[in-house]
PDB file of N, CA and C in Angstrom:
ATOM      1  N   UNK A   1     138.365  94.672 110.182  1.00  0.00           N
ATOM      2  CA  UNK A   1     138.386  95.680 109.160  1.00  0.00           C
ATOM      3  C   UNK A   1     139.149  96.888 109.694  1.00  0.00           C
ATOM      4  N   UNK A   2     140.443  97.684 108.899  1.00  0.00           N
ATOM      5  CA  UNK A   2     140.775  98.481 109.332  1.00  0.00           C
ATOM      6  C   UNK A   2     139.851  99.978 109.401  1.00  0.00           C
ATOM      7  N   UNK A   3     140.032 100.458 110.404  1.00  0.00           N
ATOM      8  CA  UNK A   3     139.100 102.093 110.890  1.00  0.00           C
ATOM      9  C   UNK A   3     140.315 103.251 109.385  1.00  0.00           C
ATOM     10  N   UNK A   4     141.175 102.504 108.673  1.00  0.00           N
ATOM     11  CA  UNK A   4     141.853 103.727 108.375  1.00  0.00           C
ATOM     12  C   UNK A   4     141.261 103.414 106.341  1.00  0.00           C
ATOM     13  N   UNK A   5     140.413 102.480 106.251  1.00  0.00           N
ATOM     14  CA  UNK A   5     140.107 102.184 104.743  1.00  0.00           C
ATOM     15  C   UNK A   5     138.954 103.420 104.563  1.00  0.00           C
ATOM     16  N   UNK A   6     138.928 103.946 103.112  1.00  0.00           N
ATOM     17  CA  UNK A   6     138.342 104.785 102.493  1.00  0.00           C
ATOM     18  C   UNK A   6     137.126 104.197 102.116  1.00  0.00           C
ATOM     19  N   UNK A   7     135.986 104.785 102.587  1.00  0.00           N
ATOM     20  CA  UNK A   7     134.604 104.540 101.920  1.00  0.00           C
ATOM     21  C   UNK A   7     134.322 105.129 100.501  1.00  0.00           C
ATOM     22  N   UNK A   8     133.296 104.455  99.250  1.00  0.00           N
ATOM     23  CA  UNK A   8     133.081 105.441  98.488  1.00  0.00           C
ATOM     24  C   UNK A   8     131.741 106.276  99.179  1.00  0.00           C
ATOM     25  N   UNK A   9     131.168 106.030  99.724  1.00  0.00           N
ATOM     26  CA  UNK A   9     130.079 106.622 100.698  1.00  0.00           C
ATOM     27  C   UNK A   9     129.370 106.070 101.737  1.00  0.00           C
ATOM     28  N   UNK A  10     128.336 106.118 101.910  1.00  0.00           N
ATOM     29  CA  UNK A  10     127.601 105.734 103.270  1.00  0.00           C
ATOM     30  C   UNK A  10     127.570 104.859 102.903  1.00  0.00           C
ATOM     31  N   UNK A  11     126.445 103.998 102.162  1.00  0.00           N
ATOM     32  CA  UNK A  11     126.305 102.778 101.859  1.00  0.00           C
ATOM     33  C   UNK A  11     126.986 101.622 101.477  1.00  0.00           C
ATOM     34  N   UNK A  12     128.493 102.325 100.989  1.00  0.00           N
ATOM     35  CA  UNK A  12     129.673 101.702 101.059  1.00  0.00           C
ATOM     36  C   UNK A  12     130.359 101.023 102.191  1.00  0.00           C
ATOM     37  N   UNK A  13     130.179 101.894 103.298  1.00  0.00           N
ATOM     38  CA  UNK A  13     130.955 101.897 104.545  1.00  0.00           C
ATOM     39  C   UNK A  13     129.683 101.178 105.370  1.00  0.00           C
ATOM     40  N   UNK A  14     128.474 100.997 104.930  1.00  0.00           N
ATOM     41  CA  UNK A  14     127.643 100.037 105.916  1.00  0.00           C
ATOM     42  C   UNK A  14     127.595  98.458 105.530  1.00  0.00           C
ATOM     43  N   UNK A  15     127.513  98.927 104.323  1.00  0.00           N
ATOM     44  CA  UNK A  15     127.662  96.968 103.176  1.00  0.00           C
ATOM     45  C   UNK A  15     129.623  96.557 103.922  1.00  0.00           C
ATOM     46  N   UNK A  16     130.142  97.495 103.674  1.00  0.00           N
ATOM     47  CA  UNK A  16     131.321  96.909 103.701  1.00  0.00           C
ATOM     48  C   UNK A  16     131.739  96.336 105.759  1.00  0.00           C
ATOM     49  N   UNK A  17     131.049  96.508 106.108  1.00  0.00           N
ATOM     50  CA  UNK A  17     130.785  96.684 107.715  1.00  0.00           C
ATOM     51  C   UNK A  17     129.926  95.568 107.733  1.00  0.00           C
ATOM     52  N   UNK A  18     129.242  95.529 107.175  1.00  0.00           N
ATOM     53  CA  UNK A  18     128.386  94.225 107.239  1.00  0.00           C
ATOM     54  C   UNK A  18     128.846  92.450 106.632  1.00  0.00           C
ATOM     55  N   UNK A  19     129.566  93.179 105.256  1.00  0.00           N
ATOM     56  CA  UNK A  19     130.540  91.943 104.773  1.00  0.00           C
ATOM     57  C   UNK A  19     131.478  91.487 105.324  1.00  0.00           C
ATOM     58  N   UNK A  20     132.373  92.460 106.613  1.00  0.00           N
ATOM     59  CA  UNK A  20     133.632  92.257 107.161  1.00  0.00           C
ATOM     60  C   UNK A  20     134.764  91.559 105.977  1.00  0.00           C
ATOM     61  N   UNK A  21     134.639  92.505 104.913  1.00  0.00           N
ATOM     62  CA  UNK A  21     135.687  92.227 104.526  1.00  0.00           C
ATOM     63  C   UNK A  21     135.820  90.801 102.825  1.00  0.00           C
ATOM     64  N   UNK A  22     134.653  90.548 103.296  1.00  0.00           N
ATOM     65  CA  UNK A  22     133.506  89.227 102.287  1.00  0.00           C
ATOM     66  C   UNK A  22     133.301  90.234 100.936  1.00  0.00           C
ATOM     67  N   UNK A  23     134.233  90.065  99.699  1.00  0.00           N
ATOM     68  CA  UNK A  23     133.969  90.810  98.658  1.00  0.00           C
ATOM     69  C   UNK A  23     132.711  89.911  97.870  1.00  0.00           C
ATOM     70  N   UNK A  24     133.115  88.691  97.832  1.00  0.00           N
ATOM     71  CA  UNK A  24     131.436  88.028  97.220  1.00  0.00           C
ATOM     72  C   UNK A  24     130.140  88.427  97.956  1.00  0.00           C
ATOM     73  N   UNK A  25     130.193  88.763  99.298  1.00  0.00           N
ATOM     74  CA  UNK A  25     128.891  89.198  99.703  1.00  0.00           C
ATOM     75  C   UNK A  25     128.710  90.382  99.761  1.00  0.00           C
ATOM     76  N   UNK A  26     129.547  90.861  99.654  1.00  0.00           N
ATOM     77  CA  UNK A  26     129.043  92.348  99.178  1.00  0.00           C
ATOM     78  C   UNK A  26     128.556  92.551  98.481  1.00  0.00           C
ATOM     79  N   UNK A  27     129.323  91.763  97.222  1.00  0.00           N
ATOM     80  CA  UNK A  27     128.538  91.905  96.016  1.00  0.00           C
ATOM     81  C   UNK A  27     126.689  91.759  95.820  1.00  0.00           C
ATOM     82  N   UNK A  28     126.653  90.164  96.764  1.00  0.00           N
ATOM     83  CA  UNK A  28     125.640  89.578  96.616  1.00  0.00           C
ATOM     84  C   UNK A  28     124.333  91.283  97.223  1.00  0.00           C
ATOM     85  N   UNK A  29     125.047  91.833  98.295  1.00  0.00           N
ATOM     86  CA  UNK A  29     124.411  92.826  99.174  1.00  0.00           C
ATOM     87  C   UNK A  29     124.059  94.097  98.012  1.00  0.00           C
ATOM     88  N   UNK A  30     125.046  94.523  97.079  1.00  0.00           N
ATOM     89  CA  UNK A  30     124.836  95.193  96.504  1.00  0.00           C
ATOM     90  C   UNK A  30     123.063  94.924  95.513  1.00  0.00           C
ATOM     91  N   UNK A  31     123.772  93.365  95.024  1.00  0.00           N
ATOM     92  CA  UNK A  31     122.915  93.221  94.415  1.00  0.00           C
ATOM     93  C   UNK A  31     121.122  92.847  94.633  1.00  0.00           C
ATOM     94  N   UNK A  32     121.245  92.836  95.737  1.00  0.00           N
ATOM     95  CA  UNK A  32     119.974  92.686  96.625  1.00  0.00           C
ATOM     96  C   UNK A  32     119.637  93.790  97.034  1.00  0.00           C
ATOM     97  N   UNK A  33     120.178  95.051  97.551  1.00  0.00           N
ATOM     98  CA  UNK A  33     120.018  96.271  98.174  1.00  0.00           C
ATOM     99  C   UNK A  33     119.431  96.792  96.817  1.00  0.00           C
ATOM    100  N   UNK A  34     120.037  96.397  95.613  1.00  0.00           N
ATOM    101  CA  UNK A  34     119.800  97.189  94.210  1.00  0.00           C
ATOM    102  C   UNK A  34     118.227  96.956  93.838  1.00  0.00           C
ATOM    103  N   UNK A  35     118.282  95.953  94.017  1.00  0.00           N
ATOM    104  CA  UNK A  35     116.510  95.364  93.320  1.00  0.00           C
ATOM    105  C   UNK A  35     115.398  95.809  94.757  1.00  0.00           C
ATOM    106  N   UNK A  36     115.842  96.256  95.589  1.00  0.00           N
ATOM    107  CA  UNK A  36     114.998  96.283  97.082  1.00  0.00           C
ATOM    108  C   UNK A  36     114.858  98.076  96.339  1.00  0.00           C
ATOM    109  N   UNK A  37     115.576  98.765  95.984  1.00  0.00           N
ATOM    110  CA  UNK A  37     115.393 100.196  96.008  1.00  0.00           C
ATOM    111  C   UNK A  37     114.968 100.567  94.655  1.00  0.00           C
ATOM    112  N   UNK A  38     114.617  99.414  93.552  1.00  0.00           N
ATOM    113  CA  UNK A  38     113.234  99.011  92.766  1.00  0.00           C
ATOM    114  C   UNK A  38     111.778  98.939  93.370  1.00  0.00           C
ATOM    115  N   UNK A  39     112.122  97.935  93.621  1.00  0.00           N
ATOM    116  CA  UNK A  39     111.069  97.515  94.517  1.00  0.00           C
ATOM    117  C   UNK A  39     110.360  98.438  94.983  1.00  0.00           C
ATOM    118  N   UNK A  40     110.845  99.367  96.170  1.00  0.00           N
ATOM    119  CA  UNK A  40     110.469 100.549  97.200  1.00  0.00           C
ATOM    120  C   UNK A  40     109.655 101.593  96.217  1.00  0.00           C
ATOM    121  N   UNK A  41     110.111 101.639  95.244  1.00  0.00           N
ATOM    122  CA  UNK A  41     110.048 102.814  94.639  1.00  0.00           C
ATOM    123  C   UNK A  41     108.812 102.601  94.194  1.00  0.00           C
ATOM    124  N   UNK A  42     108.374 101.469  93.391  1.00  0.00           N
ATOM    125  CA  UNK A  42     107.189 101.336  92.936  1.00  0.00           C
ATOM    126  C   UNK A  42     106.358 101.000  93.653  1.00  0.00           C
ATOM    127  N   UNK A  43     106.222  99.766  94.740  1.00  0.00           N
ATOM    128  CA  UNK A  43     105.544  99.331  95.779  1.00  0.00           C
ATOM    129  C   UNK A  43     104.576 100.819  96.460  1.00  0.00           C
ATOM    130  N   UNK A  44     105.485 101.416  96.873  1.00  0.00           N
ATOM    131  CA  UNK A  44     105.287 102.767  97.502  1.00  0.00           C
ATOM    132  C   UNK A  44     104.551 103.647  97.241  1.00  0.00           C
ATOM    133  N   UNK A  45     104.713 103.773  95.750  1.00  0.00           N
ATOM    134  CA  UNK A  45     103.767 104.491  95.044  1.00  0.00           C
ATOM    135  C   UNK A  45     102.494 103.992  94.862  1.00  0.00           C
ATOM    136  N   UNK A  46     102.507 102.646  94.306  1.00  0.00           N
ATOM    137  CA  UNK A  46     101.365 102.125  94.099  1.00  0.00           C
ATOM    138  C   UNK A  46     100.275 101.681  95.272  1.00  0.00           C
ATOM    139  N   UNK A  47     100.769 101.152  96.382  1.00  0.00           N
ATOM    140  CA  UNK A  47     100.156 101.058  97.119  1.00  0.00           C
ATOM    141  C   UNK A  47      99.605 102.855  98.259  1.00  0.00           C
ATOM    142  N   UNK A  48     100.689 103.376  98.057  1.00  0.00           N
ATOM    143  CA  UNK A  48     100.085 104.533  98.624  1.00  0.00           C
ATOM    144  C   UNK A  48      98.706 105.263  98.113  1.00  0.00           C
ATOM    145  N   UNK A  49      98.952 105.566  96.557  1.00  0.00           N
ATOM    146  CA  UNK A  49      97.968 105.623  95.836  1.00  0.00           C
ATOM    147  C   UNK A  49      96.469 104.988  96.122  1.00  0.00           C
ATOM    148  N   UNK A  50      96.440 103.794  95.712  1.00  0.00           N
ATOM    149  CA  UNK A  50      95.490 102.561  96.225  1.00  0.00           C
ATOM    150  C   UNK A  50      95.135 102.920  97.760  1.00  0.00           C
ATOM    151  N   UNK A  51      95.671 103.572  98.369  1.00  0.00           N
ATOM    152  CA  UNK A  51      95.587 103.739 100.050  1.00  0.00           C
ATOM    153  C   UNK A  51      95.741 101.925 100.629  1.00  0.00           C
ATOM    154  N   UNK A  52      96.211 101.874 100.140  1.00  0.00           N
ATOM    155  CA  UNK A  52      96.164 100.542 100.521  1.00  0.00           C
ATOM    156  C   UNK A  52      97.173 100.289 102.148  1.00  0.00           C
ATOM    157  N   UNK A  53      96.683 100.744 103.119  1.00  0.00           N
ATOM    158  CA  UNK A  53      96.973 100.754 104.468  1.00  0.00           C
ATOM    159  C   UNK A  53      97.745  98.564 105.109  1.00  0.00           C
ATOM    160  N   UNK A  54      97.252  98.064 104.653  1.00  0.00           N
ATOM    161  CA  UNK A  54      98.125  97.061 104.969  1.00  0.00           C
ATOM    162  C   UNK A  54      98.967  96.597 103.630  1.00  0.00           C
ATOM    163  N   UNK A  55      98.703  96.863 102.699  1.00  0.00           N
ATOM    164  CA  UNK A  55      99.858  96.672 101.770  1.00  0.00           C
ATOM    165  C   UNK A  55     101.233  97.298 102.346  1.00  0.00           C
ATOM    166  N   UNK A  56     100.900  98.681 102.406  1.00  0.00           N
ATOM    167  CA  UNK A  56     101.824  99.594 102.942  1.00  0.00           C
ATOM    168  C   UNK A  56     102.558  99.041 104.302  1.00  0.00           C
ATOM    169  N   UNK A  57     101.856  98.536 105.294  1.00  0.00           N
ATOM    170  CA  UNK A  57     102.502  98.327 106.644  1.00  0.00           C
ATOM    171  C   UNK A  57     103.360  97.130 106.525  1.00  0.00           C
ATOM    172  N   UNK A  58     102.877  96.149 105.229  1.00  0.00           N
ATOM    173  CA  UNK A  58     103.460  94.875 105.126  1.00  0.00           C
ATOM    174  C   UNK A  58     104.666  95.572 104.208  1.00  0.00           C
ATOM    175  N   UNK A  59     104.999  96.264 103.271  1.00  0.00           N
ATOM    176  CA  UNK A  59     106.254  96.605 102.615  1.00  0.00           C
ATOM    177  C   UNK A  59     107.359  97.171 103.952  1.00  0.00           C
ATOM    178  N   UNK A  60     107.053  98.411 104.300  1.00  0.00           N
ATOM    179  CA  UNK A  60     107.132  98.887 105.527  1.00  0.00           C
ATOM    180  C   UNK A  60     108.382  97.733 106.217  1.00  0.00           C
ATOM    181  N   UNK A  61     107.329  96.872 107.055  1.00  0.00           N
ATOM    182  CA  UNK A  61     107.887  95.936 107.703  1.00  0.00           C
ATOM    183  C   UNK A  61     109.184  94.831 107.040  1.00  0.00           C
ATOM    184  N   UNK A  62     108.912  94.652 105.857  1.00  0.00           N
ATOM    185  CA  UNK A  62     109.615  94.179 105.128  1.00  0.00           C
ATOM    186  C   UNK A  62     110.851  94.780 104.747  1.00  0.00           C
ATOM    187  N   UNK A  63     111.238  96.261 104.367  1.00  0.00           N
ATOM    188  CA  UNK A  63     112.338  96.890 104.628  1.00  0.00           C
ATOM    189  C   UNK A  63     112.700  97.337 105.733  1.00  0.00           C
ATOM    190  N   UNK A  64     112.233  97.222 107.182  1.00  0.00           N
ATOM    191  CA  UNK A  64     113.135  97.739 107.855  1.00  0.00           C
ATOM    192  C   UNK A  64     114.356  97.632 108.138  1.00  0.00           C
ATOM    193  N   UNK A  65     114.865  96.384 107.667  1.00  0.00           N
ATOM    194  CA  UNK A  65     116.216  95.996 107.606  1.00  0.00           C
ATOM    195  C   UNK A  65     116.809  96.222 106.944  1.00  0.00           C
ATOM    196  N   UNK A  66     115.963  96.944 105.535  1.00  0.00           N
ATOM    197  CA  UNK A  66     116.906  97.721 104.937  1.00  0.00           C
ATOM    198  C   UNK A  66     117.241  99.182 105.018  1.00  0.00           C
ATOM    199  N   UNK A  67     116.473  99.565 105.699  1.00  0.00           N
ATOM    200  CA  UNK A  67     116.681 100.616 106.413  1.00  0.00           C
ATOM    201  C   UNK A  67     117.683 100.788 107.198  1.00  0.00           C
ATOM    202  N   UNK A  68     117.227 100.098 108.005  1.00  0.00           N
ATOM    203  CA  UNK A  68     118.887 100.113 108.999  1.00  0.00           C
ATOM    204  C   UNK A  68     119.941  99.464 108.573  1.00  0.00           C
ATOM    205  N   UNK A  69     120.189  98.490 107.441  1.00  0.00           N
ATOM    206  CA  UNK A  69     121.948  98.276 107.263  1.00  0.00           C
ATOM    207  C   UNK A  69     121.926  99.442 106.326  1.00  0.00           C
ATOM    208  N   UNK A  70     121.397 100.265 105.581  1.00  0.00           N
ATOM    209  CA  UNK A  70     121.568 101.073 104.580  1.00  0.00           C
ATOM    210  C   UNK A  70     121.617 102.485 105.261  1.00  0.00           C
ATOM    211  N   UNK A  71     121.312 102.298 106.774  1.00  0.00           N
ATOM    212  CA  UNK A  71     121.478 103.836 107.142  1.00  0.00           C
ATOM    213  C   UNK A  71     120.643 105.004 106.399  1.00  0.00           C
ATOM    214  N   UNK A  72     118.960 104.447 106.315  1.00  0.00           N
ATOM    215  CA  UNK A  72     118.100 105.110 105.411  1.00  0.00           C
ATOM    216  C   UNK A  72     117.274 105.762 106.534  1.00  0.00           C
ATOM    217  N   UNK A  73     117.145 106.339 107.430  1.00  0.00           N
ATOM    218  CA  UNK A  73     116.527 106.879 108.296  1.00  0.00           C
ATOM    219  C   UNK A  73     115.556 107.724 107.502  1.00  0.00           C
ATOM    220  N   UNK A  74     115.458 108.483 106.871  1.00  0.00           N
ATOM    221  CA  UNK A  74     114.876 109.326 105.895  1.00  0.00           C
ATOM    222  C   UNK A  74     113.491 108.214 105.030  1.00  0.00           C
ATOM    223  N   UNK A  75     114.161 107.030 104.844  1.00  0.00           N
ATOM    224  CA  UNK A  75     112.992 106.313 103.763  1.00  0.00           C
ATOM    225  C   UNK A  75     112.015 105.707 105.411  1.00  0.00           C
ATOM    226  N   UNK A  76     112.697 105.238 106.591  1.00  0.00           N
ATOM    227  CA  UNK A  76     111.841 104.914 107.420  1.00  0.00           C
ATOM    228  C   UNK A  76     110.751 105.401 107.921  1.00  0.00           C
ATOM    229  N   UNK A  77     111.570 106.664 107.609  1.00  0.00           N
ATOM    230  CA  UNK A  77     110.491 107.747 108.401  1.00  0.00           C
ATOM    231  C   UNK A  77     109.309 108.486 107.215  1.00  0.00           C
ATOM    232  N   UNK A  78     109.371 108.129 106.069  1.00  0.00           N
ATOM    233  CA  UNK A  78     108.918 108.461 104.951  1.00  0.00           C
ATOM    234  C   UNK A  78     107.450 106.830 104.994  1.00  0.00           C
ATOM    235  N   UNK A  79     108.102 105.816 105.324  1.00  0.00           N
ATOM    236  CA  UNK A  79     107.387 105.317 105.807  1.00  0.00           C
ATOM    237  C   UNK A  79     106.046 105.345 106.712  1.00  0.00           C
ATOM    238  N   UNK A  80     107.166 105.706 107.730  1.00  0.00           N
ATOM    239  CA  UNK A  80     105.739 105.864 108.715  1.00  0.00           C
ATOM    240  C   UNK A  80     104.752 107.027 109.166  1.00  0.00           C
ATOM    241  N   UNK A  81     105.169 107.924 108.053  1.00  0.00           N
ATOM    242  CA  UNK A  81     104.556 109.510 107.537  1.00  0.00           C
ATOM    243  C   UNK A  81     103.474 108.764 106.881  1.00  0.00           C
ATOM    244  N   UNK A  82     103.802 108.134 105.594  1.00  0.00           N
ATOM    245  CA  UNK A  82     102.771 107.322 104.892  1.00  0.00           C
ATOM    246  C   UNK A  82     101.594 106.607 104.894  1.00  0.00           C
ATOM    247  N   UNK A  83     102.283 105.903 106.581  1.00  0.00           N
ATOM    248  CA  UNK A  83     100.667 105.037 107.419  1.00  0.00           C
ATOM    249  C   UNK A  83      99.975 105.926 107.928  1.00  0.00           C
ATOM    250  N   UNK A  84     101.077 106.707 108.812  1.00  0.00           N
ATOM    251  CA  UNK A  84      99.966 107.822 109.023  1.00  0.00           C
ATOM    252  C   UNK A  84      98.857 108.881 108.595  1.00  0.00           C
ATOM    253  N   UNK A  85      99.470 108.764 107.513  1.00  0.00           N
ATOM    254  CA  UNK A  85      98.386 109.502 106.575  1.00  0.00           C
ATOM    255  C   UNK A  85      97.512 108.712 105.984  1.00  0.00           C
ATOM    256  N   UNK A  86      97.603 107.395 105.735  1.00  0.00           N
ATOM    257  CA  UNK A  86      96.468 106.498 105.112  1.00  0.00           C
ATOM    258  C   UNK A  86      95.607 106.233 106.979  1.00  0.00           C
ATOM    259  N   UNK A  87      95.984 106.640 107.455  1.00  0.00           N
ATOM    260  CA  UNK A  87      95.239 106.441 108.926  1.00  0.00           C
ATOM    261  C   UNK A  87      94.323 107.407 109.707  1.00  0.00           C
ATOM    262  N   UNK A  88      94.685 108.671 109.083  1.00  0.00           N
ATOM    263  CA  UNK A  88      94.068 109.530 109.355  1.00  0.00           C
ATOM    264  C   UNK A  88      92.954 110.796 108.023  1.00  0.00           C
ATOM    265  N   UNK A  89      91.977 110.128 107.488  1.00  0.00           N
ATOM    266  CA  UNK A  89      91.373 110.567 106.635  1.00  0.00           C
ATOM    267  C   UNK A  89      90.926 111.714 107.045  1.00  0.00           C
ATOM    268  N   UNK A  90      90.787 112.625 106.084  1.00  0.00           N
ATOM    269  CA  UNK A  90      90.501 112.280 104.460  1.00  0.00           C
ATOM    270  C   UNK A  90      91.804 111.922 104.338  1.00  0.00           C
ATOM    271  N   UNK A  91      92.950 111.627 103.298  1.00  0.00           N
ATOM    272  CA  UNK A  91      94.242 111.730 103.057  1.00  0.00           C
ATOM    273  C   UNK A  91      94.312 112.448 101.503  1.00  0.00           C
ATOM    274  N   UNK A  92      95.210 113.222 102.289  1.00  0.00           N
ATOM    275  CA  UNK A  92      95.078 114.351 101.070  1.00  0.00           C
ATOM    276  C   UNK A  92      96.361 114.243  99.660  1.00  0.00           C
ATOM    277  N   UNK A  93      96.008 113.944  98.773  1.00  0.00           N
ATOM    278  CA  UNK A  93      97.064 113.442  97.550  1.00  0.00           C
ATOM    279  C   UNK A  93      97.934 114.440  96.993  1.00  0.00           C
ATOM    280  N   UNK A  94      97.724 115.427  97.684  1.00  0.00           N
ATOM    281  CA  UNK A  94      99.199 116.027  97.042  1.00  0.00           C
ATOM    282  C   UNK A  94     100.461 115.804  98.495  1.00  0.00           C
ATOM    283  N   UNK A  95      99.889 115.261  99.613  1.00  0.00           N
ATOM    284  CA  UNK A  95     100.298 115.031 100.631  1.00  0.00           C
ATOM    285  C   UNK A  95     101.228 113.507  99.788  1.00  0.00           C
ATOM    286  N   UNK A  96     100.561 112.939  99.355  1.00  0.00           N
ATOM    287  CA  UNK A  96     100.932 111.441  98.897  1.00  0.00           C
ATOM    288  C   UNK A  96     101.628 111.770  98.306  1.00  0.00           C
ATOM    289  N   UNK A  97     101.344 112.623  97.270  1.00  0.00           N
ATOM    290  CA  UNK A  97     102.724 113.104  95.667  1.00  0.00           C
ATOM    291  C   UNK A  97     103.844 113.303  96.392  1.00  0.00           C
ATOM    292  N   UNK A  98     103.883 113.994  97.259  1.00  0.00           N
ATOM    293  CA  UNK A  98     105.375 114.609  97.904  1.00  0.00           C
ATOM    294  C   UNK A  98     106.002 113.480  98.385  1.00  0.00           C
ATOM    295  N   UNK A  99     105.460 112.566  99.185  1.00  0.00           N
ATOM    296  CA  UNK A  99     106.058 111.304 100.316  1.00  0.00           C
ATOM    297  C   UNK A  99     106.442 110.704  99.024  1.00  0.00           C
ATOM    298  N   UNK A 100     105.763 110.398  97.729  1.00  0.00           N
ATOM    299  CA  UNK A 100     106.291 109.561  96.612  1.00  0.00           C
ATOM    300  C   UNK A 100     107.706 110.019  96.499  1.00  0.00           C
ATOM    301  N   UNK A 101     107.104 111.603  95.858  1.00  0.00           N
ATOM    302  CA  UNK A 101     108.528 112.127  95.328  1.00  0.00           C
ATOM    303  C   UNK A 101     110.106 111.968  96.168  1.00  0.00           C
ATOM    304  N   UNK A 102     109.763 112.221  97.590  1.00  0.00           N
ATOM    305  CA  UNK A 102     110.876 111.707  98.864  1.00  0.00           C
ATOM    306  C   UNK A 102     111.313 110.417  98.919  1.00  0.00           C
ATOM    307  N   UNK A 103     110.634 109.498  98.780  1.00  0.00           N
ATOM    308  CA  UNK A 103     111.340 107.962  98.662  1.00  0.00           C
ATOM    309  C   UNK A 103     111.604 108.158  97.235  1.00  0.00           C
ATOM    310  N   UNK A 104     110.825 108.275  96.107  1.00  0.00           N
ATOM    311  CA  UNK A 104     111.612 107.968  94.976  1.00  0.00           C
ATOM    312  C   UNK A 104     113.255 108.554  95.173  1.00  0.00           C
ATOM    313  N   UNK A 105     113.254 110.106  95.825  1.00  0.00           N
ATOM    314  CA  UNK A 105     114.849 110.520  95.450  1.00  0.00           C
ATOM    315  C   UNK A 105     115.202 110.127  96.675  1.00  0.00           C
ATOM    316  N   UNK A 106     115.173 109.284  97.471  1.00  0.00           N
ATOM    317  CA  UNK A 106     115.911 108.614  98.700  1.00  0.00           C
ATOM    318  C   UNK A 106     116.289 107.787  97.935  1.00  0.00           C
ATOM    319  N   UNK A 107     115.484 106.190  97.075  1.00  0.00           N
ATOM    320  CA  UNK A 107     115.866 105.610  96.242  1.00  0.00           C
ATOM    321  C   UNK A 107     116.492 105.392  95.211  1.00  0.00           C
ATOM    322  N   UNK A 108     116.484 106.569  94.456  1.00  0.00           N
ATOM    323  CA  UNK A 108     117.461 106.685  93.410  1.00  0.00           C
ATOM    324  C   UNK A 108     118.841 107.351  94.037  1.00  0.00           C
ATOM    325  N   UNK A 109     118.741 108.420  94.956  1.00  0.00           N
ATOM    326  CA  UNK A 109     120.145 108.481  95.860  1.00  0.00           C
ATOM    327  C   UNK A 109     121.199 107.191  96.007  1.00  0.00           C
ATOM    328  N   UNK A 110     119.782 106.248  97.084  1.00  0.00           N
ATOM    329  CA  UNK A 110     120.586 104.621  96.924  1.00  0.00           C
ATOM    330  C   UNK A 110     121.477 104.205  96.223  1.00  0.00           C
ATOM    331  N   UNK A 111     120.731 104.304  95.308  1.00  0.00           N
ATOM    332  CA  UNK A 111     121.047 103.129  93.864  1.00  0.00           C
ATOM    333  C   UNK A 111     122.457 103.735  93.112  1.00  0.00           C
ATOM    334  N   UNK A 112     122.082 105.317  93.029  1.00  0.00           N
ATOM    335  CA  UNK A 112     123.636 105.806  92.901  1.00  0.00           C
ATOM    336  C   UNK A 112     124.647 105.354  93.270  1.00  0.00           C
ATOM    337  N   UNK A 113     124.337 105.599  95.145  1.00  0.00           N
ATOM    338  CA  UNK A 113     125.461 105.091  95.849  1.00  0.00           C
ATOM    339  C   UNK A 113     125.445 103.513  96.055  1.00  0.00           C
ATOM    340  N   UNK A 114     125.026 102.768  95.348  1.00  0.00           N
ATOM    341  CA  UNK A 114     125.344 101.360  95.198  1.00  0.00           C
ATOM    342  C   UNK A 114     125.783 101.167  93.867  1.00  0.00           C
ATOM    343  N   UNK A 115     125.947 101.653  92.883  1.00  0.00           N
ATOM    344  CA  UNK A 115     126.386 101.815  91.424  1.00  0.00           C
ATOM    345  C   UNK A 115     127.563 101.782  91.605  1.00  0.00           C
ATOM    346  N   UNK A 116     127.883 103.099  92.790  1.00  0.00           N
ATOM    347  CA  UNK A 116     129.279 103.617  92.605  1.00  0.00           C
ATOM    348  C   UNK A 116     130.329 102.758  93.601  1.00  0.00           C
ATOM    349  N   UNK A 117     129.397 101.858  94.080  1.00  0.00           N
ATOM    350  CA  UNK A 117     130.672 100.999  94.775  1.00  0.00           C
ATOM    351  C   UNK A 117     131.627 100.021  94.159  1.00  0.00           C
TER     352      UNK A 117
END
């Protein structure tokens, strides 16, 4: 892959790094990265809510890989803010509202920048 091609953004320049160049799998990446930052959004909420402490660690675990090809450092760590707080009671819910509100606009950020590729 040439170092001199134009990204449309981050997530552009990590899918496209990852496809080497593979426009069908990109696609396929897009379209999998797309339904994963569904997924997150609601999973997240709902189980945070629920306190549901291994729901959470099992989603968690399940995106970390999307974390790292997506260069989401922000949703990882939004993550593991999350266990921690279902780990350390009482857990306080406006504490939860905010971590929602942070992955939801990490997620919809995403999805932008996978729209726009």
């Amino acid at each position: 892959m040439s170092e001199s091609l134009s990204y449309r953004n981050s997530i552009d320049k990590q899918l496209s790094m990852l496809a080497e160049d593979d426009k069908e799998f990109k696609a396929e990446l897009i379209g999998i990265y797309t339904e994963y930052m569904d997924e997150i959004q609601y999973e997240f909420a709902l189980l945070l809510r629920k306190k549901d402490q291994e729901g959470l660690a099992l989603l968690h675990h399940k995106h970390k890989t999307t974390c790292h090809v997506l260069a989401l450092q922000a949703l990882n760590d939004a993550f593991e803010r999350a266990r921690s707080l279902l780990t350390t009671p009482p857990s306080d819910s406006g504490t939860q509202e905010v971590l929602i509100s942070q992955v939801n606009t990490i997620c919809r950020d995403a999805l932008a920048q996978l729209q726009d590729i």
